[in-house]
PDB file of N, CA and C in Angstrom:
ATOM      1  N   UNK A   1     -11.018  -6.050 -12.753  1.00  0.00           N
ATOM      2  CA  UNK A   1     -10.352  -5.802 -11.495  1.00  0.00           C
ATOM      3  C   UNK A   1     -11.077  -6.552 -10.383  1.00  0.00           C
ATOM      4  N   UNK A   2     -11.832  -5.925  -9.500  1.00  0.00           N
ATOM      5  CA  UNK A   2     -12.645  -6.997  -8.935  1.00  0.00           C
ATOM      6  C   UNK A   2     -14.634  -6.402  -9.199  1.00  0.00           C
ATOM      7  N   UNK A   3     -15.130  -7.019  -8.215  1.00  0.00           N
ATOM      8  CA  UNK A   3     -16.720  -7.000  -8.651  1.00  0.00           C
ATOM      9  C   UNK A   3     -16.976  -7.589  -7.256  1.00  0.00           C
ATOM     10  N   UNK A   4     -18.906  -7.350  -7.582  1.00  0.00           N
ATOM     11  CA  UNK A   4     -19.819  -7.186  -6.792  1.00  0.00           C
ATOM     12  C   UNK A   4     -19.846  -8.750  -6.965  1.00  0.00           C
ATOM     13  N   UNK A   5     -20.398  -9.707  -5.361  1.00  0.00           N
ATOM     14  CA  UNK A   5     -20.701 -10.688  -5.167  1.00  0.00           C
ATOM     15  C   UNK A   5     -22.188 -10.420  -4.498  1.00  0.00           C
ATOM     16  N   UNK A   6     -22.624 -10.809  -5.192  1.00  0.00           N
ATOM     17  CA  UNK A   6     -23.925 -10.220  -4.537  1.00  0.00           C
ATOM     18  C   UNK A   6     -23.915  -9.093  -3.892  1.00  0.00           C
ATOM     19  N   UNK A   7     -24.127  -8.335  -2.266  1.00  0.00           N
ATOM     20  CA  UNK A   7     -23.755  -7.461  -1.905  1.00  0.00           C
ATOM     21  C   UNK A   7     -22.336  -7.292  -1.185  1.00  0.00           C
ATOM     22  N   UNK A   8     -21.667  -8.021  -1.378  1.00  0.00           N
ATOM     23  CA  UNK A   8     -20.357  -7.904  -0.870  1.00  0.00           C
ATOM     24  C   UNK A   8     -19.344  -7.738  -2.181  1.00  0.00           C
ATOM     25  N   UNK A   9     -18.208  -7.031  -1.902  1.00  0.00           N
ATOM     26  CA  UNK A   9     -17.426  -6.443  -2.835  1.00  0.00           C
ATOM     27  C   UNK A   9     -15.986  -7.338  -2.286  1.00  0.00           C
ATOM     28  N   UNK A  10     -15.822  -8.066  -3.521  1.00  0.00           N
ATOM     29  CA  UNK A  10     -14.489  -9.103  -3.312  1.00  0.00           C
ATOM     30  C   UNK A  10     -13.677  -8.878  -3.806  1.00  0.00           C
ATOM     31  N   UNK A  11     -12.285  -8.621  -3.656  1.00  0.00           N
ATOM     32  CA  UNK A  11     -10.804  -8.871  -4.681  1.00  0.00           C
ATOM     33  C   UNK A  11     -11.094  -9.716  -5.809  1.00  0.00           C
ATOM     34  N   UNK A  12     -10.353  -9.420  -7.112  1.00  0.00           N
ATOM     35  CA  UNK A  12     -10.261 -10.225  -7.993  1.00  0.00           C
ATOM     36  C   UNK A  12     -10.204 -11.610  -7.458  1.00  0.00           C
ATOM     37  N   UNK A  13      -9.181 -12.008  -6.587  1.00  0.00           N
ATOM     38  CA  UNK A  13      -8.699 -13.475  -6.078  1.00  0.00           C
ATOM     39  C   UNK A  13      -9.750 -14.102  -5.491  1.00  0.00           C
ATOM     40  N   UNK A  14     -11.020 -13.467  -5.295  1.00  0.00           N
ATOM     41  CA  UNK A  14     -12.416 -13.772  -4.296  1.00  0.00           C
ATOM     42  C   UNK A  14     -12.051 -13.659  -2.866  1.00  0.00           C
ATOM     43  N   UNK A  15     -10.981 -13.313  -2.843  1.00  0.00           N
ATOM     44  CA  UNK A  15     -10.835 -12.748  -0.864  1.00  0.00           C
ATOM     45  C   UNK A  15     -10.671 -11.725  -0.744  1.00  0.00           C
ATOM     46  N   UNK A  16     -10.749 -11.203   0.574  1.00  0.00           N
ATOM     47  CA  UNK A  16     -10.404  -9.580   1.017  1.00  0.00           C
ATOM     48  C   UNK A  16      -9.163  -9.202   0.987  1.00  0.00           C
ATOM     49  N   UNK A  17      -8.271 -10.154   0.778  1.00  0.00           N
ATOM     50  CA  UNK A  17      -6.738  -9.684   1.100  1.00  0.00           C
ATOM     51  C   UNK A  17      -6.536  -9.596  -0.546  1.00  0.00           C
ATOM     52  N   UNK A  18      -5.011  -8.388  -1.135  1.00  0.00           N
ATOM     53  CA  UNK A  18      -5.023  -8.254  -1.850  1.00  0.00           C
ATOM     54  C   UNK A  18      -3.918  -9.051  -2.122  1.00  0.00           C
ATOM     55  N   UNK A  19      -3.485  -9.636  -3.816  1.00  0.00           N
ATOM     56  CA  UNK A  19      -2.897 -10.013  -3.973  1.00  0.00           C
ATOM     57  C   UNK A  19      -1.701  -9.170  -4.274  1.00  0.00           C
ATOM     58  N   UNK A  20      -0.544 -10.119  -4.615  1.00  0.00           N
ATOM     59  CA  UNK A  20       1.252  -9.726  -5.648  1.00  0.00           C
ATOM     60  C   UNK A  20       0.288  -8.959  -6.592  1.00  0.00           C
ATOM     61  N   UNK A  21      -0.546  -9.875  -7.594  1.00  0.00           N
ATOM     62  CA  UNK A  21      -0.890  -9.063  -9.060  1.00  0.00           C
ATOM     63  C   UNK A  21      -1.617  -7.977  -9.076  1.00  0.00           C
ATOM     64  N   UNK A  22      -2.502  -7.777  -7.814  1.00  0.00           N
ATOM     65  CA  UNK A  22      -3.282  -6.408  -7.649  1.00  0.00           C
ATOM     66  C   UNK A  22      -2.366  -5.294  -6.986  1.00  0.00           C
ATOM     67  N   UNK A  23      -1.559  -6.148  -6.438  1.00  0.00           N
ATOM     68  CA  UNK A  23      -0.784  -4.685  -5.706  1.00  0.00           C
ATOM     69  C   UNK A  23       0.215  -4.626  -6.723  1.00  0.00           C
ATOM     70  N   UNK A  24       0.385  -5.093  -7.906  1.00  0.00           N
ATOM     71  CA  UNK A  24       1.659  -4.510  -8.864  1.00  0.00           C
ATOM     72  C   UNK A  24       0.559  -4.006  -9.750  1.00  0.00           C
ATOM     73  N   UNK A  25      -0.555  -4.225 -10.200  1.00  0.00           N
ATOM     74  CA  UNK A  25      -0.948  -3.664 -10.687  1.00  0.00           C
ATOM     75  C   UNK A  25      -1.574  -2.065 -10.641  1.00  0.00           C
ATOM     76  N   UNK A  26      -1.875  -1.983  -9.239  1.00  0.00           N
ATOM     77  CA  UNK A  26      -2.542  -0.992  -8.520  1.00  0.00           C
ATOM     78  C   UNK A  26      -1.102   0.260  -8.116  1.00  0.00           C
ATOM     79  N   UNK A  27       0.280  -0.037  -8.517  1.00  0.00           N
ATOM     80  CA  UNK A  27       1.232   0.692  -7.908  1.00  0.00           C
ATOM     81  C   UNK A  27       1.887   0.823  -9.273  1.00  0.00           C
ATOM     82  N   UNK A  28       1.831  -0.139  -9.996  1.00  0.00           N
ATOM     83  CA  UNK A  28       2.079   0.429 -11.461  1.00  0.00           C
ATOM     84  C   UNK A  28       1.377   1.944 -12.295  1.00  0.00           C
ATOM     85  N   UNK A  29       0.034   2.043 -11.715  1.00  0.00           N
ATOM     86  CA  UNK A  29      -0.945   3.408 -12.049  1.00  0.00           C
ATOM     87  C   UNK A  29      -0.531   4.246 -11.340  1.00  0.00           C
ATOM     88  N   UNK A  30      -0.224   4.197 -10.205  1.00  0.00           N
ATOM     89  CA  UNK A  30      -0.491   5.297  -8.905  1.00  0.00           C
ATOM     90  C   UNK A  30       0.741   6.526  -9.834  1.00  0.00           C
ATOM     91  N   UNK A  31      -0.549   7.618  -9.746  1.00  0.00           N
ATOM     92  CA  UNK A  31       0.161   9.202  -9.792  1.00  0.00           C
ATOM     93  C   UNK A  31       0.224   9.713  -8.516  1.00  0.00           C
ATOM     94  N   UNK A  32       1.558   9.952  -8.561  1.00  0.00           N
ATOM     95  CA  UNK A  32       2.526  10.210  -7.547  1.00  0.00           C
ATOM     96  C   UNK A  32       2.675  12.350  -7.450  1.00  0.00           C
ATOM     97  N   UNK A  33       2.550  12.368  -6.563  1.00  0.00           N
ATOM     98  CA  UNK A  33       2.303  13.736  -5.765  1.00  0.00           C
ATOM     99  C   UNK A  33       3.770  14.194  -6.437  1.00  0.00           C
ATOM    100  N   UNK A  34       4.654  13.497  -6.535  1.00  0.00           N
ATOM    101  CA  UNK A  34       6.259  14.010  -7.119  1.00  0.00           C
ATOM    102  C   UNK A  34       5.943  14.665  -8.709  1.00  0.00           C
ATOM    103  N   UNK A  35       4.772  14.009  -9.251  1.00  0.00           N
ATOM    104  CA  UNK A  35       4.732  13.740 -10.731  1.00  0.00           C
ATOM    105  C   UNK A  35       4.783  12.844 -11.655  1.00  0.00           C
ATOM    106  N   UNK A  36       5.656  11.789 -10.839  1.00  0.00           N
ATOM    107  CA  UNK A  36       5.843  10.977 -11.816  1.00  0.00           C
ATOM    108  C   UNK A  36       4.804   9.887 -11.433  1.00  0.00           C
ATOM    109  N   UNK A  37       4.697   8.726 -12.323  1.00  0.00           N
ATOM    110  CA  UNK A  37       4.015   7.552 -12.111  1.00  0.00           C
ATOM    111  C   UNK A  37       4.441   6.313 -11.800  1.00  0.00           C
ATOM    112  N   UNK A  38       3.533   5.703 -11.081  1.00  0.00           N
ATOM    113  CA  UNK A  38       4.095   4.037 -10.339  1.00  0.00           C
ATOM    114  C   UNK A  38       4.925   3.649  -9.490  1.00  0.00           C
ATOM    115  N   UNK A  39       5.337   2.726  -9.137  1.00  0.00           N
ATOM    116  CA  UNK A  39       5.703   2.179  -7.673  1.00  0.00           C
ATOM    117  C   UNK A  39       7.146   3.148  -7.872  1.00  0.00           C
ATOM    118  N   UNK A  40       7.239   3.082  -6.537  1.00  0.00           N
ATOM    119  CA  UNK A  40       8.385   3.867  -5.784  1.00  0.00           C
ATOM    120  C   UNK A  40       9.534   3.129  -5.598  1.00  0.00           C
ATOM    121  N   UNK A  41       9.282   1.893  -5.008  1.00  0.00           N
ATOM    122  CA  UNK A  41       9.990   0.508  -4.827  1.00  0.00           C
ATOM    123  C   UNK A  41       9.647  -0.315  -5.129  1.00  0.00           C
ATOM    124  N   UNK A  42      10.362  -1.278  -5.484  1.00  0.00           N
ATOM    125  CA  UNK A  42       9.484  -2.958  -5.963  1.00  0.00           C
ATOM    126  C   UNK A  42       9.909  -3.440  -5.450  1.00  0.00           C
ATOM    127  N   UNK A  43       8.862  -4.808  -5.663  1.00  0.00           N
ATOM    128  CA  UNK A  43       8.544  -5.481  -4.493  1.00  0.00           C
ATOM    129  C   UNK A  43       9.771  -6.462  -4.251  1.00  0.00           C
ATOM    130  N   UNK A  44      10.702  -6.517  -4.965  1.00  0.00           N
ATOM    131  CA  UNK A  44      11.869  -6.909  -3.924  1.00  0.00           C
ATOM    132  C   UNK A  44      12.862  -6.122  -3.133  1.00  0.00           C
ATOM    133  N   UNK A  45      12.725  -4.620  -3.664  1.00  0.00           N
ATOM    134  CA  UNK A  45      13.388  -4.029  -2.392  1.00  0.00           C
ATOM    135  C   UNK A  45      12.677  -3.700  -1.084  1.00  0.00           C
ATOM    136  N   UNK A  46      11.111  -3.631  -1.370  1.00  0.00           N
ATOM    137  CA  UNK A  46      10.344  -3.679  -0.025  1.00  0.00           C
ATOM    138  C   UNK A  46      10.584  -4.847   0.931  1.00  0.00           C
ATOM    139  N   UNK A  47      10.913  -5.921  -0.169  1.00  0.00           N
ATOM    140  CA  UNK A  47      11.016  -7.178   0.769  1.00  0.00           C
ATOM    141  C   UNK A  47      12.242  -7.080   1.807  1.00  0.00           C
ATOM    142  N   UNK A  48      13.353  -6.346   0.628  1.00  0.00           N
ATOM    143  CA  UNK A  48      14.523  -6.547   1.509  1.00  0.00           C
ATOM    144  C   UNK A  48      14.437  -5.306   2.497  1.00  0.00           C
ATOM    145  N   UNK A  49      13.719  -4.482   2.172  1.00  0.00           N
ATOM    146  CA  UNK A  49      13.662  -2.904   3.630  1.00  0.00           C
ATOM    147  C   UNK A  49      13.113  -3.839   4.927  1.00  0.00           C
ATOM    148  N   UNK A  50      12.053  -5.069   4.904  1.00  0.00           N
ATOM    149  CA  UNK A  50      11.319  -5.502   5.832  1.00  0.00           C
ATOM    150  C   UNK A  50      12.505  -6.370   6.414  1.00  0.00           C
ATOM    151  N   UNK A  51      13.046  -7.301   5.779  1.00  0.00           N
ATOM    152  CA  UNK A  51      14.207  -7.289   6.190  1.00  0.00           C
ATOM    153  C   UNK A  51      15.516  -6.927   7.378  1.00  0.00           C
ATOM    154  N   UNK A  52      15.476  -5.666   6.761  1.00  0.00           N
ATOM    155  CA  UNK A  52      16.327  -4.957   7.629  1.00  0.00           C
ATOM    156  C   UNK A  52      15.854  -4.214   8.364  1.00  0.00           C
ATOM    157  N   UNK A  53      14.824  -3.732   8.426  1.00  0.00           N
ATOM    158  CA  UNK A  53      14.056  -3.068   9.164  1.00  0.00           C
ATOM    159  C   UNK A  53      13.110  -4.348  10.160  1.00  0.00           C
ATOM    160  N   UNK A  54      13.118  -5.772  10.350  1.00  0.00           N
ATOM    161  CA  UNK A  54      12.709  -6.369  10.953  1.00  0.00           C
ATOM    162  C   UNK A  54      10.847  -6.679  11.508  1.00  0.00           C
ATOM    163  N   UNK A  55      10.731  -6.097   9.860  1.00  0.00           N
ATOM    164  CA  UNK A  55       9.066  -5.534   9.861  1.00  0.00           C
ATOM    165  C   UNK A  55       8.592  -7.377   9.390  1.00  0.00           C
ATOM    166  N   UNK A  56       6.789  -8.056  10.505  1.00  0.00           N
ATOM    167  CA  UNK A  56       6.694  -9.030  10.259  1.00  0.00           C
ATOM    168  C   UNK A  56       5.185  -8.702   9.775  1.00  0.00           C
ATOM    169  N   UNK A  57       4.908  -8.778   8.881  1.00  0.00           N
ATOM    170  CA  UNK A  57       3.598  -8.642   8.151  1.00  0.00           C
ATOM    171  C   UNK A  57       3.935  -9.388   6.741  1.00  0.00           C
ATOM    172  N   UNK A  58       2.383  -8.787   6.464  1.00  0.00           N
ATOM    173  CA  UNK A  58       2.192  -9.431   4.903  1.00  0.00           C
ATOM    174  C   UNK A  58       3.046  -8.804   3.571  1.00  0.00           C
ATOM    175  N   UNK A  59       3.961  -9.103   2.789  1.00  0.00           N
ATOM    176  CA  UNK A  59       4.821  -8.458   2.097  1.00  0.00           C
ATOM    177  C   UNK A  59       4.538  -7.894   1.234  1.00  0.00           C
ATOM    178  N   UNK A  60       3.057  -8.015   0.299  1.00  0.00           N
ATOM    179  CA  UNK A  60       2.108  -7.349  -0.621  1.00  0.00           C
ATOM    180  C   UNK A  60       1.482  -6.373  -0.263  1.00  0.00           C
ATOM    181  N   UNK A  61       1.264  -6.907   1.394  1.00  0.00           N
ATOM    182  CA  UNK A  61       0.310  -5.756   1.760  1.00  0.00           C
ATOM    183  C   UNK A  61       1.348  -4.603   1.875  1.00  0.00           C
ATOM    184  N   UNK A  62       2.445  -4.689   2.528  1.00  0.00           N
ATOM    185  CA  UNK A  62       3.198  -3.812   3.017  1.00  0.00           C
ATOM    186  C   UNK A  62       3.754  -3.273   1.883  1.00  0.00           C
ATOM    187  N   UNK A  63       4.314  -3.712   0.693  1.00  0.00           N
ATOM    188  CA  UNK A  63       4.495  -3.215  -0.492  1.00  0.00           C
ATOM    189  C   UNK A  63       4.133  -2.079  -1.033  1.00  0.00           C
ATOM    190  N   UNK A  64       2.431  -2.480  -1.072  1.00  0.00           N
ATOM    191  CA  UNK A  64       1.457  -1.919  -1.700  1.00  0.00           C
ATOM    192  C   UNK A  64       1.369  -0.212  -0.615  1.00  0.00           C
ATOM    193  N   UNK A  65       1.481  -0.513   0.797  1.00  0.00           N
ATOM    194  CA  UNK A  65       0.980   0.799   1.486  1.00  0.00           C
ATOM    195  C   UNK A  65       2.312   1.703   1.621  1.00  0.00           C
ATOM    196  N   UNK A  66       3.460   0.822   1.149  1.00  0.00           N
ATOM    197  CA  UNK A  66       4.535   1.924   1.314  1.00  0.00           C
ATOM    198  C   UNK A  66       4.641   2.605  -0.157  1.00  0.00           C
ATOM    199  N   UNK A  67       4.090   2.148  -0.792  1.00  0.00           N
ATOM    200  CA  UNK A  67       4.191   3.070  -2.586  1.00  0.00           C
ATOM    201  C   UNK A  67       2.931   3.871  -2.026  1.00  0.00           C
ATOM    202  N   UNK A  68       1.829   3.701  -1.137  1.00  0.00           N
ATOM    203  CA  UNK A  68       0.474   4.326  -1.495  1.00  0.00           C
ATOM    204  C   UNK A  68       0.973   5.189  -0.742  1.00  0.00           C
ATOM    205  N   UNK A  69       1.850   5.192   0.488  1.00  0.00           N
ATOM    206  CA  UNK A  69       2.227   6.628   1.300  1.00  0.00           C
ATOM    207  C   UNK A  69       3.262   7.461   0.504  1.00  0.00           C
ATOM    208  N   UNK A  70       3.843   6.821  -0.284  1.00  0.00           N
ATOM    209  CA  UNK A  70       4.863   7.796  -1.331  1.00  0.00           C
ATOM    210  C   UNK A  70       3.998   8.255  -2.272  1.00  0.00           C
ATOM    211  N   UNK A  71       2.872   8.257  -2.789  1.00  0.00           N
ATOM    212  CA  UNK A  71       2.338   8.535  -3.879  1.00  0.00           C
ATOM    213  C   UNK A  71       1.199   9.400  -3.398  1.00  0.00           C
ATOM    214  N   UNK A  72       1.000   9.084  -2.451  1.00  0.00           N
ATOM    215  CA  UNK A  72      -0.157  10.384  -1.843  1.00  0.00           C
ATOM    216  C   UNK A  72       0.596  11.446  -1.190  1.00  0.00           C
ATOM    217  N   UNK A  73       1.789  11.121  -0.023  1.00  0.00           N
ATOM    218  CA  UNK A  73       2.442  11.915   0.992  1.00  0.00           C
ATOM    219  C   UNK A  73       3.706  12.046   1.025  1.00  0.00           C
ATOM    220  N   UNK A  74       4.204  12.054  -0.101  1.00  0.00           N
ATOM    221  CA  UNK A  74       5.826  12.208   0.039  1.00  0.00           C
ATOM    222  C   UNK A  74       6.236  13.667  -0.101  1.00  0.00           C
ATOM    223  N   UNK A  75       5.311  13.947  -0.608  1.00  0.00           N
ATOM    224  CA  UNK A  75       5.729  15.440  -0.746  1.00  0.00           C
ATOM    225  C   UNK A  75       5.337  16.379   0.528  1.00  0.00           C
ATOM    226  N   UNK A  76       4.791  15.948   1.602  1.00  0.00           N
ATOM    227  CA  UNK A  76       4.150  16.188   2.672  1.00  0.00           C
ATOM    228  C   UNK A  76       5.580  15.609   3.579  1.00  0.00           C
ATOM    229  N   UNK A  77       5.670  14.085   3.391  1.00  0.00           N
ATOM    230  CA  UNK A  77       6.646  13.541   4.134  1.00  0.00           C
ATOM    231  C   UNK A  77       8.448  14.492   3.820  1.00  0.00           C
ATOM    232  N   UNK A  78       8.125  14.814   2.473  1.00  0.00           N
ATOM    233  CA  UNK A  78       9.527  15.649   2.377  1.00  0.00           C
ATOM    234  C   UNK A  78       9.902  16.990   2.469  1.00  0.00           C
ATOM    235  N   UNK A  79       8.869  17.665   2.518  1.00  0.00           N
ATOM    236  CA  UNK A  79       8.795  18.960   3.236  1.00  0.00           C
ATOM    237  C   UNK A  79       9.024  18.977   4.480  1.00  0.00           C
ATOM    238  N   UNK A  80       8.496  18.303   5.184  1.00  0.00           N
ATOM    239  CA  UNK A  80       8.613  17.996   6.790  1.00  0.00           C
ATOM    240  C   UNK A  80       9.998  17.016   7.080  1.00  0.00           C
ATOM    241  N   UNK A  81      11.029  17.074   6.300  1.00  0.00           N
ATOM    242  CA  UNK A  81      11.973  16.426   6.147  1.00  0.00           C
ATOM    243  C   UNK A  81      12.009  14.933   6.928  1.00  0.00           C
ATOM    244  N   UNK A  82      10.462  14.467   6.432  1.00  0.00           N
ATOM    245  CA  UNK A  82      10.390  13.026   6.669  1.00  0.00           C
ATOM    246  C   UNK A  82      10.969  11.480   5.993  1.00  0.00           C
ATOM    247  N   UNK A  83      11.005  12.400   4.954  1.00  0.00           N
ATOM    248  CA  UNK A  83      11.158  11.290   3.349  1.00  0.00           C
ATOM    249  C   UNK A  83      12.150  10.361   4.044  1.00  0.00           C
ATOM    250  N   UNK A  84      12.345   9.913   4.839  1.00  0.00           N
ATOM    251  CA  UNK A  84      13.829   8.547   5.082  1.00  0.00           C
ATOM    252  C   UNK A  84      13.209   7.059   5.020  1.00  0.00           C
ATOM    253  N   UNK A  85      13.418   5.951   4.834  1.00  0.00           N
ATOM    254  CA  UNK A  85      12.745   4.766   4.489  1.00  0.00           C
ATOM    255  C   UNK A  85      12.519   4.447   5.849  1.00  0.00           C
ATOM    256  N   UNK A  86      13.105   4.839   6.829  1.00  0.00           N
ATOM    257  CA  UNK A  86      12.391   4.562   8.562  1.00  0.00           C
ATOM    258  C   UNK A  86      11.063   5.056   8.616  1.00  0.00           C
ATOM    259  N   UNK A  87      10.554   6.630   8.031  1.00  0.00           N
ATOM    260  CA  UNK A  87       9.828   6.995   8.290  1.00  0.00           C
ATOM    261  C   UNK A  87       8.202   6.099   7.339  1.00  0.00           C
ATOM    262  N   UNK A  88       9.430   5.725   6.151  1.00  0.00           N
ATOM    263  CA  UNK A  88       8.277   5.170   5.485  1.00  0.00           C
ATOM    264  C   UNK A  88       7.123   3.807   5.906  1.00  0.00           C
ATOM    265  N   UNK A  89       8.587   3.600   6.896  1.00  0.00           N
ATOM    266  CA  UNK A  89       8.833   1.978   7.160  1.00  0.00           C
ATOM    267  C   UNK A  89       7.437   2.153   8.416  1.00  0.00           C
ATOM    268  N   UNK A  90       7.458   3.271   9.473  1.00  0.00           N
ATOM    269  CA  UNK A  90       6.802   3.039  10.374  1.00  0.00           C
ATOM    270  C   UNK A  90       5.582   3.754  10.240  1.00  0.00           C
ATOM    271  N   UNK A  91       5.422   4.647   9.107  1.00  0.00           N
ATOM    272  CA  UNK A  91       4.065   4.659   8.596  1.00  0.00           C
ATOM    273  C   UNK A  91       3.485   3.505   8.228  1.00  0.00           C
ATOM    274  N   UNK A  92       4.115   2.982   7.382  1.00  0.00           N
ATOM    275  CA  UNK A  92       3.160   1.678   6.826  1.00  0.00           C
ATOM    276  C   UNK A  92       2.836   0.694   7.678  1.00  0.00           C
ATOM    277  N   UNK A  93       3.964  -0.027   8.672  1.00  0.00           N
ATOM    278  CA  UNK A  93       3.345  -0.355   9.935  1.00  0.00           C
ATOM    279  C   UNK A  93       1.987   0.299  10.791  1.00  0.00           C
ATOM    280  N   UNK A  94       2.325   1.288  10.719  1.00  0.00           N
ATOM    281  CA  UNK A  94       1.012   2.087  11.532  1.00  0.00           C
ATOM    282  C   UNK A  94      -0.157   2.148  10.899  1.00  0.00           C
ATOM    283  N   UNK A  95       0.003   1.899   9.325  1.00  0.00           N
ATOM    284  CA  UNK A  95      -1.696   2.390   8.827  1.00  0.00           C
ATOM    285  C   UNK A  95      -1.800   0.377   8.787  1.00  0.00           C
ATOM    286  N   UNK A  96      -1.401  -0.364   8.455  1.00  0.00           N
ATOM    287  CA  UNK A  96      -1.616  -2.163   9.002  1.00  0.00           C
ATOM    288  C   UNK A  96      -1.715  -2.721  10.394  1.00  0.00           C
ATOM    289  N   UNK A  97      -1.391  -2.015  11.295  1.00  0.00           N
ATOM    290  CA  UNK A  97      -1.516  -2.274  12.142  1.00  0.00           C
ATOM    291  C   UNK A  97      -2.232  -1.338  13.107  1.00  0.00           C
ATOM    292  N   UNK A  98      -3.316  -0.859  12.614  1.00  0.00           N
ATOM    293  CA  UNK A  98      -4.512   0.613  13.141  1.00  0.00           C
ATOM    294  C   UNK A  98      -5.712  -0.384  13.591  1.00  0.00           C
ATOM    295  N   UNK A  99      -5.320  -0.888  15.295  1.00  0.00           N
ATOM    296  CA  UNK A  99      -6.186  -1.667  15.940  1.00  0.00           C
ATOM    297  C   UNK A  99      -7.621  -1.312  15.664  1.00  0.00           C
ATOM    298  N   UNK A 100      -7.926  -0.192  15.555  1.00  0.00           N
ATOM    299  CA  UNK A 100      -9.470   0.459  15.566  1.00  0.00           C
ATOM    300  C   UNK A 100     -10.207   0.563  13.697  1.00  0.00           C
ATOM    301  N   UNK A 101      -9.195   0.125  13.080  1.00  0.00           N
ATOM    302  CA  UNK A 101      -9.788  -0.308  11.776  1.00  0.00           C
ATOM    303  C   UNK A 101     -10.622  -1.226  11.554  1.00  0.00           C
ATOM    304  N   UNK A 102     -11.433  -1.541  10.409  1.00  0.00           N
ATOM    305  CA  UNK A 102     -11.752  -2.333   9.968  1.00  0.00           C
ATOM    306  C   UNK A 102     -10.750  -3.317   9.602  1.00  0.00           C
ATOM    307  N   UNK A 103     -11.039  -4.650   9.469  1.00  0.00           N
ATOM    308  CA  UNK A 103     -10.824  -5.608   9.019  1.00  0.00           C
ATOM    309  C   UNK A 103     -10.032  -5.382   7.685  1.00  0.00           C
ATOM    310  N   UNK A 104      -8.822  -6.287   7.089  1.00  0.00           N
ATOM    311  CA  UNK A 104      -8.055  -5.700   5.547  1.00  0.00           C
ATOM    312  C   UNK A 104      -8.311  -4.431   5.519  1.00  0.00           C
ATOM    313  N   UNK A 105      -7.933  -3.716   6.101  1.00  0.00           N
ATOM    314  CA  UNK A 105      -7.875  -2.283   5.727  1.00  0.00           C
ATOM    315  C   UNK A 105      -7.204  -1.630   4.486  1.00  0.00           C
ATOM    316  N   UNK A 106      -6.001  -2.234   4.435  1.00  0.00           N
ATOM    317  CA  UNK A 106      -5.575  -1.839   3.033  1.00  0.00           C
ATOM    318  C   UNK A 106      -6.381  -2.559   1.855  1.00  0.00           C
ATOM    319  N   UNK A 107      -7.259  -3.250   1.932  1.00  0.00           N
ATOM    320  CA  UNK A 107      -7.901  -4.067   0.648  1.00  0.00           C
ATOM    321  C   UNK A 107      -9.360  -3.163   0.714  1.00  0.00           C
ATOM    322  N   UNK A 108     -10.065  -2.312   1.701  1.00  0.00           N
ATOM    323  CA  UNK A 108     -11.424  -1.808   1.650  1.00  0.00           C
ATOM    324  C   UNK A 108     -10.398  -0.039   1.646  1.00  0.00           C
ATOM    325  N   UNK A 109      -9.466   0.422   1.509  1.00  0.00           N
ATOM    326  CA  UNK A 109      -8.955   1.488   1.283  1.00  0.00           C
ATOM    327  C   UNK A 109      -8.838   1.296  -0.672  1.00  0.00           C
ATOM    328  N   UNK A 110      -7.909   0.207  -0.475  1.00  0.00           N
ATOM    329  CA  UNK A 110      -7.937  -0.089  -2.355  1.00  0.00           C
ATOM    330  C   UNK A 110      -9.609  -0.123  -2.764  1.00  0.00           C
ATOM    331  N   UNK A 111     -10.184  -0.396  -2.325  1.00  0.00           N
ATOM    332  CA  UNK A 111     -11.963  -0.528  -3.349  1.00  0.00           C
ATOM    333  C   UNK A 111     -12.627   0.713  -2.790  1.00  0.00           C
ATOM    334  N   UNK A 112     -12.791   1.113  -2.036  1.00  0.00           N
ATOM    335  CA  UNK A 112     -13.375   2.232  -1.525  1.00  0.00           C
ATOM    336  C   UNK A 112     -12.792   3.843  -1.836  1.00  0.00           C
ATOM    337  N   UNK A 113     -11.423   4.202  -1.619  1.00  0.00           N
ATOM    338  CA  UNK A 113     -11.113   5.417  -1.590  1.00  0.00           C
ATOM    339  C   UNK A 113     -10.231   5.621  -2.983  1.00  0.00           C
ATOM    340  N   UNK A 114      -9.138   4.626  -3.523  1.00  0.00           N
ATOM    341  CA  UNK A 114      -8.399   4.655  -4.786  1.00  0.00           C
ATOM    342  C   UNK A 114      -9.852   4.934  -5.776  1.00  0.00           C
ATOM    343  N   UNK A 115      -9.296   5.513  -6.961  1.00  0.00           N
ATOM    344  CA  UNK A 115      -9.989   5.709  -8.143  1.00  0.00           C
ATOM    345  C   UNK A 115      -9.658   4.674  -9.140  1.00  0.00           C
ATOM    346  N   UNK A 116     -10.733   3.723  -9.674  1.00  0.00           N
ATOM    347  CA  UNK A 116     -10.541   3.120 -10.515  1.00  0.00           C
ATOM    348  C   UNK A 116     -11.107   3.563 -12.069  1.00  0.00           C
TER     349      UNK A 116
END
């Protein structure tokens, strides 16, 4: 998956940003708060939600954090009768675009807090 570079911790690809193959790989595992396992959407209907929803970011990244908010919080998001793909849509905007983050945030959330 990825590894230690000396003291810095790199993506498989040797950069901080994650790739297509880590984020299908990483959403293919994800146990999902519903029960079931793996991505919620793939990555061509995320493409086409950004689309229509007029969302301009990275399409892996955004991929990857809208399965990670269905797979941790949907059951949170659907109790609170959030579950609609708007809501999904402007969560995931909001955790990519969290000015007061670190740097790739979704790539030091994937190595740091996911269980490998």
């Amino acid at each position: 998956m990825q590894g230690y570079v000396g003291i810095a911790y790199t993506m498989e690809n040797g950069s901080d940003k994650m790739d297509k193959k880590q984020a299908e790989n990483w959403t293919k595992h994800m146990k999902n708060k519903d029960g079931s396992t793996g991505a919620r959407w793939t990555f061509d209907e995320v493409q086409k939600v950004m689309q229509q929803y007029g969302v301009d970011c990275d399409p892996v990244e955004f991929y990857a954090t809208m399965n990670m908010l269905y797979s941790d919080y949907g059951k949170v998001f659907k109790k609170h009768n959030a579950a609609t793909v708007q809501f999904y849509v402007d969560m995931a905007k909001a955790f990519l675009d969290d000015e007061d983050a670190v740097k790739d945030k979704l790539a030091q959330y994937y190595r740091y807090v996911v269980k490998h």
